[in-house]
N, C-alpha and C. Protein backbone atom coordinates (compact mmCIF):
# COMPACT_ATOMS: atom_id res chain seq x y z
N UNK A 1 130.05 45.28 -9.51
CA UNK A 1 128.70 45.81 -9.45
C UNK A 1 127.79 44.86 -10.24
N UNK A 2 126.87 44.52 -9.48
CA UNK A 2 126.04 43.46 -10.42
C UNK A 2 124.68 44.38 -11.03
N UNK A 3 123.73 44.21 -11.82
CA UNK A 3 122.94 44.63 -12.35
C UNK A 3 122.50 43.89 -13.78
N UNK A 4 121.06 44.12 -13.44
CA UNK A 4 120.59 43.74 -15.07
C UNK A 4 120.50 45.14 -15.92
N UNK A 5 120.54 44.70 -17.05
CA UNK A 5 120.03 45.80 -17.69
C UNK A 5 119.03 45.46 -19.38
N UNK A 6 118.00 46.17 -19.25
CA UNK A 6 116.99 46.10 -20.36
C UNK A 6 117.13 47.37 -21.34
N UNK A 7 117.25 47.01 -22.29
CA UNK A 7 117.36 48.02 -23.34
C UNK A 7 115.77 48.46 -24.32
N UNK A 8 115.10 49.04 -23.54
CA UNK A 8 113.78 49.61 -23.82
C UNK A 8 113.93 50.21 -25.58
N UNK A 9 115.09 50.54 -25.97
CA UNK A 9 114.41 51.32 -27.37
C UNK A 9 114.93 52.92 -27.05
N UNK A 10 113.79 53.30 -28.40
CA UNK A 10 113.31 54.74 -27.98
C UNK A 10 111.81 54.74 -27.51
N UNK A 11 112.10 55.75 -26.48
CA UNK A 11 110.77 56.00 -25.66
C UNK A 11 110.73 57.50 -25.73
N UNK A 12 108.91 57.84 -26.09
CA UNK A 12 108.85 59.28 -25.62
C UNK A 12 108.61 59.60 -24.76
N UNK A 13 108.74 60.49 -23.89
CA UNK A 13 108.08 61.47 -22.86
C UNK A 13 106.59 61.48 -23.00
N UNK A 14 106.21 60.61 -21.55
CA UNK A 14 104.79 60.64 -21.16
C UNK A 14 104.61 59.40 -21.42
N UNK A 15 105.25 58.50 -21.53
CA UNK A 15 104.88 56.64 -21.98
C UNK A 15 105.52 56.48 -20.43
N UNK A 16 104.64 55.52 -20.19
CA UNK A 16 104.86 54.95 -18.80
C UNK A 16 106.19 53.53 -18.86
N UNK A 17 107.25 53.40 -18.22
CA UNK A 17 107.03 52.34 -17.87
C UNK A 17 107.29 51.54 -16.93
N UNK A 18 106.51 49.69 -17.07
CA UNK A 18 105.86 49.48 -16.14
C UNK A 18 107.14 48.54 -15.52
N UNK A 19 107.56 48.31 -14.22
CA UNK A 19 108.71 47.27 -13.56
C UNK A 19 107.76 46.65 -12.75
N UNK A 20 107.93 45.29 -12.95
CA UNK A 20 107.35 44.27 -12.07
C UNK A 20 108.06 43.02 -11.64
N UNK A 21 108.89 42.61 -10.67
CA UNK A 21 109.89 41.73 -10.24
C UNK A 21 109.27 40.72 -9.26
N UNK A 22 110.47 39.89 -9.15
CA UNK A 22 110.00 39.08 -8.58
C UNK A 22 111.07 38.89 -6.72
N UNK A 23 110.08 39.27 -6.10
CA UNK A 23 111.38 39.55 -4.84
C UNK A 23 110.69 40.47 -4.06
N UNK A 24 111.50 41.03 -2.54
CA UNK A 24 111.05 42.10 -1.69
C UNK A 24 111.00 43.42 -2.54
N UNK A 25 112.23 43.79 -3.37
CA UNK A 25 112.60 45.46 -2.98
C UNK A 25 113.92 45.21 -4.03
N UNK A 26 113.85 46.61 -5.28
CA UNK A 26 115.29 46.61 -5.45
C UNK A 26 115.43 48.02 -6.21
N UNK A 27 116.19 48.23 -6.21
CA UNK A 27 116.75 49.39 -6.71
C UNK A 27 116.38 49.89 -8.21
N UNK A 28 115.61 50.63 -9.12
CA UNK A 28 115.43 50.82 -10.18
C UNK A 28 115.73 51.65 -10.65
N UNK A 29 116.51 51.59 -11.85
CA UNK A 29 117.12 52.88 -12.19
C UNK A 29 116.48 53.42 -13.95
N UNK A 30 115.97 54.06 -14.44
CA UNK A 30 115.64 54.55 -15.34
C UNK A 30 116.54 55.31 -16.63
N UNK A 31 117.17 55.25 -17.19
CA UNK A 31 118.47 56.39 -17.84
C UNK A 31 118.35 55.94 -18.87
N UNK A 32 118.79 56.84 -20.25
CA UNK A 32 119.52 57.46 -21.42
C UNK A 32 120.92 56.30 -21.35
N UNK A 33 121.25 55.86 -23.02
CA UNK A 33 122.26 55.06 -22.38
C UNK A 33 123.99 56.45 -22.29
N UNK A 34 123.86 57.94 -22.63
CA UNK A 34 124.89 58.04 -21.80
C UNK A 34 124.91 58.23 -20.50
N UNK A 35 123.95 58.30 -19.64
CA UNK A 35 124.10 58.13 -18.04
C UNK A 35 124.04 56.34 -18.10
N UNK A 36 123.62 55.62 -18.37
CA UNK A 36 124.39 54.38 -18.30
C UNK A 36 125.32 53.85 -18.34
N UNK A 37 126.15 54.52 -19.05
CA UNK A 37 127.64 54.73 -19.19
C UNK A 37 128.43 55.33 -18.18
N UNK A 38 128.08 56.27 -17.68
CA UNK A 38 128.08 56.89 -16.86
C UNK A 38 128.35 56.12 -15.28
N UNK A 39 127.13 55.53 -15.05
CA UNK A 39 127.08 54.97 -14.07
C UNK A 39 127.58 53.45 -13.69
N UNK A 40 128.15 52.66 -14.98
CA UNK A 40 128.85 51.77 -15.29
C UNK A 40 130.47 52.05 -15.01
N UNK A 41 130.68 53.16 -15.08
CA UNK A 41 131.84 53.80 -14.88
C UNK A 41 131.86 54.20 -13.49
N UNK A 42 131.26 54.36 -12.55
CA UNK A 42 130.88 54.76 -11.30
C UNK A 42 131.59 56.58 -11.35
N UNK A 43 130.92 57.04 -12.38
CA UNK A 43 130.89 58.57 -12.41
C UNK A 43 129.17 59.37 -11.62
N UNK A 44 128.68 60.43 -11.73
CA UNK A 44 127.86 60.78 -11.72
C UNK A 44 126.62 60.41 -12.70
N UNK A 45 125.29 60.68 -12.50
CA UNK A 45 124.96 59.77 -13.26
C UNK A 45 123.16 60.17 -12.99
N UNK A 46 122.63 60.46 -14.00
CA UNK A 46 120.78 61.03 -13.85
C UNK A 46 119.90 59.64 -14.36
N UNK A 47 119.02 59.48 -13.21
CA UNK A 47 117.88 58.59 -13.40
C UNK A 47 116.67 58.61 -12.69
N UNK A 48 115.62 58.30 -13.03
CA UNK A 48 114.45 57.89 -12.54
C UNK A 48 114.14 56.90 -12.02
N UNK A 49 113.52 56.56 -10.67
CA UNK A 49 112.95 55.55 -10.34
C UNK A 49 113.97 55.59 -8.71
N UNK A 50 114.41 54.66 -8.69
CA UNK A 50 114.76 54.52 -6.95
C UNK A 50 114.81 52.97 -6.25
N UNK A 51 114.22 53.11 -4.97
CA UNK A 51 114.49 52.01 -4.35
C UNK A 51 112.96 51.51 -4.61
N UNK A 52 112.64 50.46 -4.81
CA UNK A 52 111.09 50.09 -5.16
C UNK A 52 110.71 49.15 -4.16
N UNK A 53 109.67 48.90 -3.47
CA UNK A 53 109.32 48.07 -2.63
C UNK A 53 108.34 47.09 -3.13
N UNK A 54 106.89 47.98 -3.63
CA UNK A 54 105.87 47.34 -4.19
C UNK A 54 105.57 47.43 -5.60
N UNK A 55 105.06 46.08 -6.30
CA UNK A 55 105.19 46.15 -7.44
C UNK A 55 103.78 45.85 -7.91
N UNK A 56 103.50 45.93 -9.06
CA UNK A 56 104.11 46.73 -10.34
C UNK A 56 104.33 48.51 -9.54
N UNK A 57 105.37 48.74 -10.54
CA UNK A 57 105.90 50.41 -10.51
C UNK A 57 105.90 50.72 -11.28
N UNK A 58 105.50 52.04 -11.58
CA UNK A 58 105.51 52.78 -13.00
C UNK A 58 106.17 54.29 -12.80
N UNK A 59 107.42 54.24 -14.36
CA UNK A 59 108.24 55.18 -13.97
C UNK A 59 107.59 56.10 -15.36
N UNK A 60 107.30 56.91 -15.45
CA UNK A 60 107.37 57.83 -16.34
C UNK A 60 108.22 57.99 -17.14
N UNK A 61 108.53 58.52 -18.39
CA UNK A 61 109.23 58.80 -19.21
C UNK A 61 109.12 60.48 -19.28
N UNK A 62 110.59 61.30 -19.20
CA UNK A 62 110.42 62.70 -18.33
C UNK A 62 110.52 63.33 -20.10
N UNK A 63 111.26 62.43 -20.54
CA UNK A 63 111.43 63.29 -22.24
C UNK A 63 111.59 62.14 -23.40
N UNK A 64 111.52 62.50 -24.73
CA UNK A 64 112.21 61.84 -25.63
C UNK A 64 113.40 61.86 -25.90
């Protein structure tokens, strides 16, 4: 499984943030690092964001 991954911090709920790439379209995933774990493991797995086409995208932050 290939993937980047950015380690944002702590973020609160209601901070935007912003993905801007360079390319058609890719998959964005938003998560907590235990659903990162999670999904590194190819278990079940909660995130925000999706398949992205046009950029910049802005994902919300759902909680702290």
């Amino acid at each position: 499984m290939n993937f980047q991954r950015y380690d944002l911090g702590q973020l609160h709920g209601g901070e935007i943030v912003e993905v801007t790439l360079n390319g058609n379209a890719a998959n964005v995933k938003l998560m907590d690092s235990s659903n990162f774990s999670s999904y590194k493991s190819g278990r079940r797995h909660t995130y925000y964001g999706g398949y992205v086409t046009h950029f910049p995208h802005k994902i919300p932050v759902p909680r702290s």
